[in-house]
PDB file of N, CA and C in Angstrom:
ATOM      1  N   UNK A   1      -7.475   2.944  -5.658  1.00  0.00           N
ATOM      2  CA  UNK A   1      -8.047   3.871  -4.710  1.00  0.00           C
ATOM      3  C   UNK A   1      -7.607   3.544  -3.282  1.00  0.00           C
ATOM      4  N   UNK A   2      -7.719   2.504  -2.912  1.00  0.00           N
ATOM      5  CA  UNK A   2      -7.339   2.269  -1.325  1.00  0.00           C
ATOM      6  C   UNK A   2      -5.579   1.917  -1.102  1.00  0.00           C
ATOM      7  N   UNK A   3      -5.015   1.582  -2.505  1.00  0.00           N
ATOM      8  CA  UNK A   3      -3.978   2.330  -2.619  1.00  0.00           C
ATOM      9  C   UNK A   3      -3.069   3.525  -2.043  1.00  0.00           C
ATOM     10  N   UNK A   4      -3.788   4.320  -2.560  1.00  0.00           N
ATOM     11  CA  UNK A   4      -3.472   5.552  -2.560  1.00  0.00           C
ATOM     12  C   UNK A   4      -4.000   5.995  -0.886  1.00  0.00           C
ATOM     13  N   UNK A   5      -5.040   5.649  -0.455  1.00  0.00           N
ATOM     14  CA  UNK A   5      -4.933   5.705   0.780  1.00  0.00           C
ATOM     15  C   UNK A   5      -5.008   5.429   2.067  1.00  0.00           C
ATOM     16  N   UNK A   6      -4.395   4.213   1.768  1.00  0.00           N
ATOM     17  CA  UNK A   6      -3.050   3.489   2.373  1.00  0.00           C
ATOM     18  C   UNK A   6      -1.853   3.756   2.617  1.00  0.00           C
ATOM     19  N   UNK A   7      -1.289   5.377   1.630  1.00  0.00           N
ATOM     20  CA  UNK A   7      -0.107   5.437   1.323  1.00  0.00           C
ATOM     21  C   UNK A   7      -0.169   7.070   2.051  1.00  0.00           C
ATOM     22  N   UNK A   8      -1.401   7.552   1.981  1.00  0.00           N
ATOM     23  CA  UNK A   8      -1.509   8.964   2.818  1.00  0.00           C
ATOM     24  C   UNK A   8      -1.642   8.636   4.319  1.00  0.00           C
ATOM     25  N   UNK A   9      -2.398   7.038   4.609  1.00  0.00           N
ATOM     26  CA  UNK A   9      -2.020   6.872   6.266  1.00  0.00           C
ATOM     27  C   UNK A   9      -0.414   6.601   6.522  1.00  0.00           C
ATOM     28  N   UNK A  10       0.227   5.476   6.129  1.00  0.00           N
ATOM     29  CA  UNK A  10       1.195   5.652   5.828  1.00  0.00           C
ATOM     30  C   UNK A  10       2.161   6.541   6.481  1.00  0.00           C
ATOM     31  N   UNK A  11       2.345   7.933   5.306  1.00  0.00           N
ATOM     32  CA  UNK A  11       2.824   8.722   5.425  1.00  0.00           C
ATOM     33  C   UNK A  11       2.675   9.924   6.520  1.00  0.00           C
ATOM     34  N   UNK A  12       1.629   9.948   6.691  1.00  0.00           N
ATOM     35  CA  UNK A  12       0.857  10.324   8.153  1.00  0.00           C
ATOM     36  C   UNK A  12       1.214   9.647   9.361  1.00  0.00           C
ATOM     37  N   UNK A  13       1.674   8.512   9.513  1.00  0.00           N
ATOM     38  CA  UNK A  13       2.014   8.101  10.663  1.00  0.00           C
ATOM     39  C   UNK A  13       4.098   7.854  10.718  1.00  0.00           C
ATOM     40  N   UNK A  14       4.512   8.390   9.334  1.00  0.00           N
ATOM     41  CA  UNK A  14       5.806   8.535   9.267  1.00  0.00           C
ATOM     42  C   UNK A  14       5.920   9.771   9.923  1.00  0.00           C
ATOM     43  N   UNK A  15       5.014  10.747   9.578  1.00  0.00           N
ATOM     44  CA  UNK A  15       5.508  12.288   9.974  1.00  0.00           C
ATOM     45  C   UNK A  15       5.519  12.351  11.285  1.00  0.00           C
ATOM     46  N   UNK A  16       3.932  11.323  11.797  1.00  0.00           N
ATOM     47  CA  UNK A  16       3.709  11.505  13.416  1.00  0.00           C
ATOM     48  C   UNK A  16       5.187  11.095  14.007  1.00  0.00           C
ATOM     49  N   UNK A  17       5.782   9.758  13.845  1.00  0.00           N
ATOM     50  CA  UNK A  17       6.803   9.375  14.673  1.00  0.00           C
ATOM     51  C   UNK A  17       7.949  10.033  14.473  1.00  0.00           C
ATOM     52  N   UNK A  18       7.787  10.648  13.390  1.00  0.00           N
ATOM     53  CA  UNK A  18       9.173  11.477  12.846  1.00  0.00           C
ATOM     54  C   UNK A  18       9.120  12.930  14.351  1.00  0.00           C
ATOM     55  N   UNK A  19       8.106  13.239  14.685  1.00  0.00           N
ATOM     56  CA  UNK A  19       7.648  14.651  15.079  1.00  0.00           C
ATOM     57  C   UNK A  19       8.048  13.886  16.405  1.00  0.00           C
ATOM     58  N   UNK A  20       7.629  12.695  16.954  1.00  0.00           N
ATOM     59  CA  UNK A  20       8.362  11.997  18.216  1.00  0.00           C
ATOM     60  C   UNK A  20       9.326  11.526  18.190  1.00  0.00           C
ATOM     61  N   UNK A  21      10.100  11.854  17.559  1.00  0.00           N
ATOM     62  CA  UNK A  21      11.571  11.672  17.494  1.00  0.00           C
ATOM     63  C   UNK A  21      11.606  10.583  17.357  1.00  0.00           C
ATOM     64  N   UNK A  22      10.870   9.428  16.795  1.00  0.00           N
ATOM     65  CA  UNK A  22      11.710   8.320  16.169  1.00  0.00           C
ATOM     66  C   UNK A  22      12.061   8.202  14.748  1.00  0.00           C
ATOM     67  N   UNK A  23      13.654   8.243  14.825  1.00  0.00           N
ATOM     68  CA  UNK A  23      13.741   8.465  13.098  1.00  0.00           C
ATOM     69  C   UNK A  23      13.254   7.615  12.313  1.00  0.00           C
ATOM     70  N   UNK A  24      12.877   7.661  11.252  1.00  0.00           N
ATOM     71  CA  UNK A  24      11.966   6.431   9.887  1.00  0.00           C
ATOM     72  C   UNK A  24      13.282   6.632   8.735  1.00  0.00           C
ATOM     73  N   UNK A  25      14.040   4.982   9.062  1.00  0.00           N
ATOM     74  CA  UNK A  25      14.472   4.717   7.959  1.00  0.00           C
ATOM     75  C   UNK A  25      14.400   4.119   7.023  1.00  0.00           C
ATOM     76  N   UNK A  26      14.996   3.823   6.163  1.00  0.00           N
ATOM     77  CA  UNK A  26      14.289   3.407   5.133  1.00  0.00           C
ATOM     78  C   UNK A  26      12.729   3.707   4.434  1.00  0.00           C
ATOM     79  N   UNK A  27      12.174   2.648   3.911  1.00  0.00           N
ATOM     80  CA  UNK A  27      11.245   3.020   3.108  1.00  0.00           C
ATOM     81  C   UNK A  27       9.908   2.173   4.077  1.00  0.00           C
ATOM     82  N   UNK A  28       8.662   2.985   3.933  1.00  0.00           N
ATOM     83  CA  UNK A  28       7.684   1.679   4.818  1.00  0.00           C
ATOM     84  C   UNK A  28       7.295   0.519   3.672  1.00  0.00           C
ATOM     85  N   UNK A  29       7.052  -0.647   3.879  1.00  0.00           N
ATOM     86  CA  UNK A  29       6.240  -1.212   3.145  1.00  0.00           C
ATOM     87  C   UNK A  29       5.210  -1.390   3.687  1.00  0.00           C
ATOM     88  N   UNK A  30       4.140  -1.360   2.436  1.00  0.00           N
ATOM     89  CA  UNK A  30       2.755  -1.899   2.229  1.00  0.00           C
ATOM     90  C   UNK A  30       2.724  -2.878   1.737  1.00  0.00           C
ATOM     91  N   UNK A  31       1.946  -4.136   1.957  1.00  0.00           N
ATOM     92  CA  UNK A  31       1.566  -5.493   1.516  1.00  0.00           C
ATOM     93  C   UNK A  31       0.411  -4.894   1.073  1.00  0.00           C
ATOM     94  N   UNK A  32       0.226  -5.290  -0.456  1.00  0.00           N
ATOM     95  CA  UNK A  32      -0.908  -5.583  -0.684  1.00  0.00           C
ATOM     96  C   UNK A  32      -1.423  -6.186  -2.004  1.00  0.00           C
ATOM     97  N   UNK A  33      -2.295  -7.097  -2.506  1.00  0.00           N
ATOM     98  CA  UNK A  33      -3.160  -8.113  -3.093  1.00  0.00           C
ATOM     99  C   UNK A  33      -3.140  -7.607  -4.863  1.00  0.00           C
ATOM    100  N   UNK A  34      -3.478  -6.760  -4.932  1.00  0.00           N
ATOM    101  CA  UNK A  34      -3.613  -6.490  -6.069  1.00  0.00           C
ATOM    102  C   UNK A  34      -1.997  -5.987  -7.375  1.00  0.00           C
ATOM    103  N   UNK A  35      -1.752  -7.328  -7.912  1.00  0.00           N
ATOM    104  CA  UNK A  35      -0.664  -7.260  -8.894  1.00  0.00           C
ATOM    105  C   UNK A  35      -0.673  -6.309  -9.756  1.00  0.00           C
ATOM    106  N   UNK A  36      -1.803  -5.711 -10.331  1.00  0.00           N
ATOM    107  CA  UNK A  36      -2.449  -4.560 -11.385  1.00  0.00           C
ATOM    108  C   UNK A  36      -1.975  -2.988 -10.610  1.00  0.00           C
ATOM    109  N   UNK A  37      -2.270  -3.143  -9.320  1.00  0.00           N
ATOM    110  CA  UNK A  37      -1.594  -2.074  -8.692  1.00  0.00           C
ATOM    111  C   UNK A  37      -0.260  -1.674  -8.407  1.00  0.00           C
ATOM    112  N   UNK A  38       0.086  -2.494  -8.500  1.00  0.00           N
ATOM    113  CA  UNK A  38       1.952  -2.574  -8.629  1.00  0.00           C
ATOM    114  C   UNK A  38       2.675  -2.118  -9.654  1.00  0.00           C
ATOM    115  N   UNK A  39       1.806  -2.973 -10.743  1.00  0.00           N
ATOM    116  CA  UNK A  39       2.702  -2.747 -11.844  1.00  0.00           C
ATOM    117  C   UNK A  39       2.344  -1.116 -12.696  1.00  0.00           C
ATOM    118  N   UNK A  40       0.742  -0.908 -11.995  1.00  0.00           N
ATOM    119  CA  UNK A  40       0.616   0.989 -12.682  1.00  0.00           C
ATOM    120  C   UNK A  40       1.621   1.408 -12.146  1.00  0.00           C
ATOM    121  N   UNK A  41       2.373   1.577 -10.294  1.00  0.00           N
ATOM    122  CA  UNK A  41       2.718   2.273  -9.646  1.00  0.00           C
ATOM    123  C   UNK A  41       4.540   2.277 -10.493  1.00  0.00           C
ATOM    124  N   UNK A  42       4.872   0.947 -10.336  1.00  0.00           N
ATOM    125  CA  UNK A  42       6.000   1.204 -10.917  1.00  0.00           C
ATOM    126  C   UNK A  42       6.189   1.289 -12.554  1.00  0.00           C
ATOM    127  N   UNK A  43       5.470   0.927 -13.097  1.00  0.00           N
ATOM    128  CA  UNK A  43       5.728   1.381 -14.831  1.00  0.00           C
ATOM    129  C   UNK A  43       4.909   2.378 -15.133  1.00  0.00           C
ATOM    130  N   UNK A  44       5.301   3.730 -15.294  1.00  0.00           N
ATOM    131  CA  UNK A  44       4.489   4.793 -15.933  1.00  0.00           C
ATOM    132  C   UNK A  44       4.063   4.476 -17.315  1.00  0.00           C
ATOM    133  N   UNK A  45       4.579   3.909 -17.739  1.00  0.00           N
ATOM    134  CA  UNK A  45       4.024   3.428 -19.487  1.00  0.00           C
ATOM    135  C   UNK A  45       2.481   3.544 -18.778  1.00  0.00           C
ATOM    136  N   UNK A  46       2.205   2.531 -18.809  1.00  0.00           N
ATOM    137  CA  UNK A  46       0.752   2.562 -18.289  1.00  0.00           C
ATOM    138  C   UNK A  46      -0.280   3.120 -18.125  1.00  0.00           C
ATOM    139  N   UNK A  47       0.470   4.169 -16.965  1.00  0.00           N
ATOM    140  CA  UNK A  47      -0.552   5.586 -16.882  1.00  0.00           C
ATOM    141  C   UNK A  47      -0.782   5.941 -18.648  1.00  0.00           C
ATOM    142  N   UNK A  48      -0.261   5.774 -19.196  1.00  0.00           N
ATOM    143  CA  UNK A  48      -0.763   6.643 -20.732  1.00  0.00           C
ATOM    144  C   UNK A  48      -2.305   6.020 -21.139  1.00  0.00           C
ATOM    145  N   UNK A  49      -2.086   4.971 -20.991  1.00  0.00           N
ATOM    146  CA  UNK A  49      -3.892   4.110 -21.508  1.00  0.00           C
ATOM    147  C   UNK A  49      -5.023   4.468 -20.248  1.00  0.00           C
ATOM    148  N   UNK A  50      -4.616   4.724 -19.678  1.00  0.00           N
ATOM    149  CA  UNK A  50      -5.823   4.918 -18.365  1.00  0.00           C
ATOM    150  C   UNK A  50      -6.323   6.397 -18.583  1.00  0.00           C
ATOM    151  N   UNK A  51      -7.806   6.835 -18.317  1.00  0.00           N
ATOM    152  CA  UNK A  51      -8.399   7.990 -18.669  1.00  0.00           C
ATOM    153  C   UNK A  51      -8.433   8.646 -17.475  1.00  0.00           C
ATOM    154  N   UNK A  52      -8.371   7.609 -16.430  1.00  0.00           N
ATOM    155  CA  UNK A  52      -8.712   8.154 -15.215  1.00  0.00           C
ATOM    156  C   UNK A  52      -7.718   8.779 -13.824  1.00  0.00           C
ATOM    157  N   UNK A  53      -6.632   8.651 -14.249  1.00  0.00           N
ATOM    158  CA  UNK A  53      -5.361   8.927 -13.536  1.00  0.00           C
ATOM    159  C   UNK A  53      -6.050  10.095 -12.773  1.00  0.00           C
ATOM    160  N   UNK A  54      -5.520  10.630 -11.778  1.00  0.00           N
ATOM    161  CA  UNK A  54      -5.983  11.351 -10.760  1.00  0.00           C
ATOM    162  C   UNK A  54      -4.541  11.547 -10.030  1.00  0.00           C
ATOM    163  N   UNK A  55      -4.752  13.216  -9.511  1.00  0.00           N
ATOM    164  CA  UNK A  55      -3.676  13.648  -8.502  1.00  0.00           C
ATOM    165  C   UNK A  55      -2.970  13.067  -7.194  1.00  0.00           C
ATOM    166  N   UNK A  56      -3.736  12.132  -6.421  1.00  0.00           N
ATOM    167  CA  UNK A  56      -3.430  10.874  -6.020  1.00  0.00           C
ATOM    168  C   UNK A  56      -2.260  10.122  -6.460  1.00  0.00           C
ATOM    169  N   UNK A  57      -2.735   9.334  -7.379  1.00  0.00           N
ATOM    170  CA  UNK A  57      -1.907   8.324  -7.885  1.00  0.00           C
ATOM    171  C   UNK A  57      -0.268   8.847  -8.050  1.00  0.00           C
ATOM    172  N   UNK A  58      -0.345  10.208  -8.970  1.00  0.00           N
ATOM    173  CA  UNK A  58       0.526  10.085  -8.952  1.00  0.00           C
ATOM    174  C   UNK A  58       1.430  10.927  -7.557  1.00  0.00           C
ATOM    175  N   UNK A  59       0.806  11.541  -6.521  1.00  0.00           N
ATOM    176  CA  UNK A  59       1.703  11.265  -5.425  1.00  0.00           C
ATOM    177  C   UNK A  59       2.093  10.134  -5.055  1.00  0.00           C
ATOM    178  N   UNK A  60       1.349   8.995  -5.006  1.00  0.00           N
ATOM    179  CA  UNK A  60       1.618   7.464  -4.602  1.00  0.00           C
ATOM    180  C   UNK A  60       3.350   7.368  -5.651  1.00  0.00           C
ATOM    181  N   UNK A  61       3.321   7.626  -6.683  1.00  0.00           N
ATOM    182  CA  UNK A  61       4.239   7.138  -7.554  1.00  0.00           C
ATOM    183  C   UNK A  61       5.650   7.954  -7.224  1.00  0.00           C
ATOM    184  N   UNK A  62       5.057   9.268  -6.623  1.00  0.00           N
ATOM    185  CA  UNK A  62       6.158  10.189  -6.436  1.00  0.00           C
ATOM    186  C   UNK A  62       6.896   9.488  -4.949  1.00  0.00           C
ATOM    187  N   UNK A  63       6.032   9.011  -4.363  1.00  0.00           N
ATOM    188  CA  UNK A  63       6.389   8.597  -2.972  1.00  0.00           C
ATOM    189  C   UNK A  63       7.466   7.267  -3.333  1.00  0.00           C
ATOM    190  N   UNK A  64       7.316   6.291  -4.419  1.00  0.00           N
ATOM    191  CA  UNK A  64       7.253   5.743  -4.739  1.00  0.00           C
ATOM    192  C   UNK A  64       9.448   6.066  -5.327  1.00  0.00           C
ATOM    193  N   UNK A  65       9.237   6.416  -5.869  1.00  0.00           N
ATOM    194  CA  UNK A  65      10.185   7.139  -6.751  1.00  0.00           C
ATOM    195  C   UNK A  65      11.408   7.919  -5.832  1.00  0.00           C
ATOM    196  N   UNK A  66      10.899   8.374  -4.514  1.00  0.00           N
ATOM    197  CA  UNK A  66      11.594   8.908  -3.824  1.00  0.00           C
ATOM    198  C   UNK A  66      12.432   8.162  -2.808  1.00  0.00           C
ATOM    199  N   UNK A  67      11.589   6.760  -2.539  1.00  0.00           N
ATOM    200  CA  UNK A  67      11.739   5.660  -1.949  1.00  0.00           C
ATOM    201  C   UNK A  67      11.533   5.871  -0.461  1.00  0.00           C
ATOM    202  N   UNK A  68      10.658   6.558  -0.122  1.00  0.00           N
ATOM    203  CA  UNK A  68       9.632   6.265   1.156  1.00  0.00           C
ATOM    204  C   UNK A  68       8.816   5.278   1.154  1.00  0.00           C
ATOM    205  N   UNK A  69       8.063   4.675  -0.095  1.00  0.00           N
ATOM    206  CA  UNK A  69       7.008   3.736   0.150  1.00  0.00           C
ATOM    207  C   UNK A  69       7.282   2.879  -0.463  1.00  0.00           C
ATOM    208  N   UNK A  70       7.352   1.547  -0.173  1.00  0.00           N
ATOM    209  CA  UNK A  70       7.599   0.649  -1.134  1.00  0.00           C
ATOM    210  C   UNK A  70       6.175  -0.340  -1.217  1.00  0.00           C
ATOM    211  N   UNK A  71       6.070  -0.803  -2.536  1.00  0.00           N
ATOM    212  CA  UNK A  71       4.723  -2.300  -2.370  1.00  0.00           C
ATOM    213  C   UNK A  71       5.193  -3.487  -2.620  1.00  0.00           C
ATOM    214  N   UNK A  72       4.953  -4.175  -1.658  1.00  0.00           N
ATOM    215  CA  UNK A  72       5.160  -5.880  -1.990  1.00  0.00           C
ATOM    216  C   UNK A  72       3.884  -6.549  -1.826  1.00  0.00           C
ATOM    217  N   UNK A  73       3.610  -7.666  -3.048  1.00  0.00           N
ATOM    218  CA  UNK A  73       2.646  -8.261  -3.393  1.00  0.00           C
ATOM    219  C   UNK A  73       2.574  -9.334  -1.948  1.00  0.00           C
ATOM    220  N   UNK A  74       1.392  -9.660  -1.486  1.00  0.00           N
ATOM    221  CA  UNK A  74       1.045 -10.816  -0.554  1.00  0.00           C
ATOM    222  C   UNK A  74      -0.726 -11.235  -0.770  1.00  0.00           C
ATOM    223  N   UNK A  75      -0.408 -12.238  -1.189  1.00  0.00           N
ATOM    224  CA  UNK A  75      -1.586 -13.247  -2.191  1.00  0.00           C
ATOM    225  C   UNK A  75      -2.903 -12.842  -1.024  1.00  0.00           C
ATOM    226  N   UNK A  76      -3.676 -12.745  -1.325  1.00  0.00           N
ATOM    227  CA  UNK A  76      -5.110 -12.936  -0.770  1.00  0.00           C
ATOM    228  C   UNK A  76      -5.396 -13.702   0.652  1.00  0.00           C
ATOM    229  N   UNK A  77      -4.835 -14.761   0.082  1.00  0.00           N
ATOM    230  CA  UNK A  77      -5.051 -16.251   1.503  1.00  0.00           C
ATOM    231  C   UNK A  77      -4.062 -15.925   2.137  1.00  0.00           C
ATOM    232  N   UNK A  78      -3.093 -14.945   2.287  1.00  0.00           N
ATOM    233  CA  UNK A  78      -2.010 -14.744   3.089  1.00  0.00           C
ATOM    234  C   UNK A  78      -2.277 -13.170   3.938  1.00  0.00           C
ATOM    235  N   UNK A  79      -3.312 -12.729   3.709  1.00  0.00           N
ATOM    236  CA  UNK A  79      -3.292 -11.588   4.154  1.00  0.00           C
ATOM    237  C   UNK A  79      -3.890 -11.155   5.490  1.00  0.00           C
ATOM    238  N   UNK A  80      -3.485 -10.819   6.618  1.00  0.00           N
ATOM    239  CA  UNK A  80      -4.057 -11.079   7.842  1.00  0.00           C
ATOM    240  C   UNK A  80      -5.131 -10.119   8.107  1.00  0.00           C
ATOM    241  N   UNK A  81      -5.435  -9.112   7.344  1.00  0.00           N
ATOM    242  CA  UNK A  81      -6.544  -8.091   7.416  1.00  0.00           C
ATOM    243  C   UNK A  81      -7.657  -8.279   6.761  1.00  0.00           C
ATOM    244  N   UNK A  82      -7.811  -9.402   6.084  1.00  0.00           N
ATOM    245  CA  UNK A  82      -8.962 -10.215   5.749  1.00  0.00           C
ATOM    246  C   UNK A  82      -9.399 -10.622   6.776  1.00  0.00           C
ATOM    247  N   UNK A  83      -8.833 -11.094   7.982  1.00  0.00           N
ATOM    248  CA  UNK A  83      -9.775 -11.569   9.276  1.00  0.00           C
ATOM    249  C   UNK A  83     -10.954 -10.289   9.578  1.00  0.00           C
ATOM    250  N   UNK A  84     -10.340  -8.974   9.423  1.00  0.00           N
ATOM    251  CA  UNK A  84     -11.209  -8.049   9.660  1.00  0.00           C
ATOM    252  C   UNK A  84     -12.235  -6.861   8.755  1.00  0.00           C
ATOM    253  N   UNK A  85     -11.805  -7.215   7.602  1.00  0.00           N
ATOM    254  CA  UNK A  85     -12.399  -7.086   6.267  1.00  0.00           C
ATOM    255  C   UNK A  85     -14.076  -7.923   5.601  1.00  0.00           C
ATOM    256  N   UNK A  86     -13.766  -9.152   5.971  1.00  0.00           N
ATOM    257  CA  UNK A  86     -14.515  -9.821   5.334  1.00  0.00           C
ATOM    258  C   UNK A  86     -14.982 -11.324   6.425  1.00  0.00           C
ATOM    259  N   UNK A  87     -15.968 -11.681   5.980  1.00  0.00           N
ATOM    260  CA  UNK A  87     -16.072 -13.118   6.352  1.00  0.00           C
ATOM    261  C   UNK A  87     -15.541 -14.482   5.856  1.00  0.00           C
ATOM    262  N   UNK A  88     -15.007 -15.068   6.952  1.00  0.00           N
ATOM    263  CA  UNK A  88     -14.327 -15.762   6.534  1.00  0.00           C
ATOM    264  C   UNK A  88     -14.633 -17.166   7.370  1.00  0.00           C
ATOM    265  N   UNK A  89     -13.984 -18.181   6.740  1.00  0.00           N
ATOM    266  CA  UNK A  89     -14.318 -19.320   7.561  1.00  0.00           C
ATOM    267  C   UNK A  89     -13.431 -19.307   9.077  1.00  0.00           C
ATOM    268  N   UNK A  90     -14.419 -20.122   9.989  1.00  0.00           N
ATOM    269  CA  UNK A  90     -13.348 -20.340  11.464  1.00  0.00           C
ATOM    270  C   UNK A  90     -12.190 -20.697  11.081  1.00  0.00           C
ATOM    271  N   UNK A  91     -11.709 -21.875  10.250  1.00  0.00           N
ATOM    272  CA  UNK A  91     -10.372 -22.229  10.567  1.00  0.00           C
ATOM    273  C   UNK A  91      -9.470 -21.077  10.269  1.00  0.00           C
ATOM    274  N   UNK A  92      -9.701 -20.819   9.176  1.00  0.00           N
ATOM    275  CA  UNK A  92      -8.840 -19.121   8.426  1.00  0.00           C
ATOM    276  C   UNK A  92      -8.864 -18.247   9.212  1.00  0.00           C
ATOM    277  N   UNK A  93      -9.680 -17.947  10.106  1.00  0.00           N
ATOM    278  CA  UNK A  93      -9.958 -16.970  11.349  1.00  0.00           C
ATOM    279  C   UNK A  93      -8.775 -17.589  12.622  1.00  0.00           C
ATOM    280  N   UNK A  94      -8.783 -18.421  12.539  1.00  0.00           N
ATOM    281  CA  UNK A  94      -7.685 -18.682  13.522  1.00  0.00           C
ATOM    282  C   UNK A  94      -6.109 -18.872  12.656  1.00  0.00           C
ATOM    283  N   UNK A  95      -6.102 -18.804  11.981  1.00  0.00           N
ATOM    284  CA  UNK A  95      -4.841 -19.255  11.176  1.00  0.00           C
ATOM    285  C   UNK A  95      -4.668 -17.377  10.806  1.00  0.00           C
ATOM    286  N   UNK A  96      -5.060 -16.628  10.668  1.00  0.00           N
ATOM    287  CA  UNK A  96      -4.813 -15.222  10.910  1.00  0.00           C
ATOM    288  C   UNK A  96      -4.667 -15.027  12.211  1.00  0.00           C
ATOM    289  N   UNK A  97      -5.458 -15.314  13.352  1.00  0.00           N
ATOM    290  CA  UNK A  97      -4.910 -14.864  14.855  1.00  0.00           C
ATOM    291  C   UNK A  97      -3.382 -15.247  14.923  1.00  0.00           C
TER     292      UNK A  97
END
């Protein structure tokens, strides 16, 4: 779910800079935590066992496929938007600043 929109801000802020004339090349990446999300996005096998697939997702996959969006995995303790997500200890709070 936050996936998916992650990937409509994203793309929303490709169109904005696109509309200000800065061209967007390549593909954006998203960092993000969850390995299970990766591997639905790039192996459609998958989608077949899930009941819940939704019109979403598979724009994410189409985006995906077209090579505007790309995902790369970055572990939990590495992620700097946990400073503002969640509570966390001081030292980790400064080791994200």
């Amino acid at each position: 779910m936050s996936t998916s929109q992650a990937t409509c801000e994203a793309m929303w802020l490709r169109t904005f800079l696109t509309k200000l004339d800065f061209k967007q090349e390549g593909a954006t990446i998203l960092l993000i935590d969850s390995q299970r999300s990766i591997s639905l996005i790039k192996n459609p096998i998958h989608h077949n066992w899930l009941k819940h697939i939704n019109i979403r997702h598979h724009y994410v996959r189409e985006l995906v496929h077209a090579s505007e969006i790309t995902f790369e995995y970055c572990s939990t303790n590495e992620m700097s938007a946990n400073m503002l997500m969640k509570g966390i200890p001081r030292r980790k709070r400064h080791e994200c600043m």
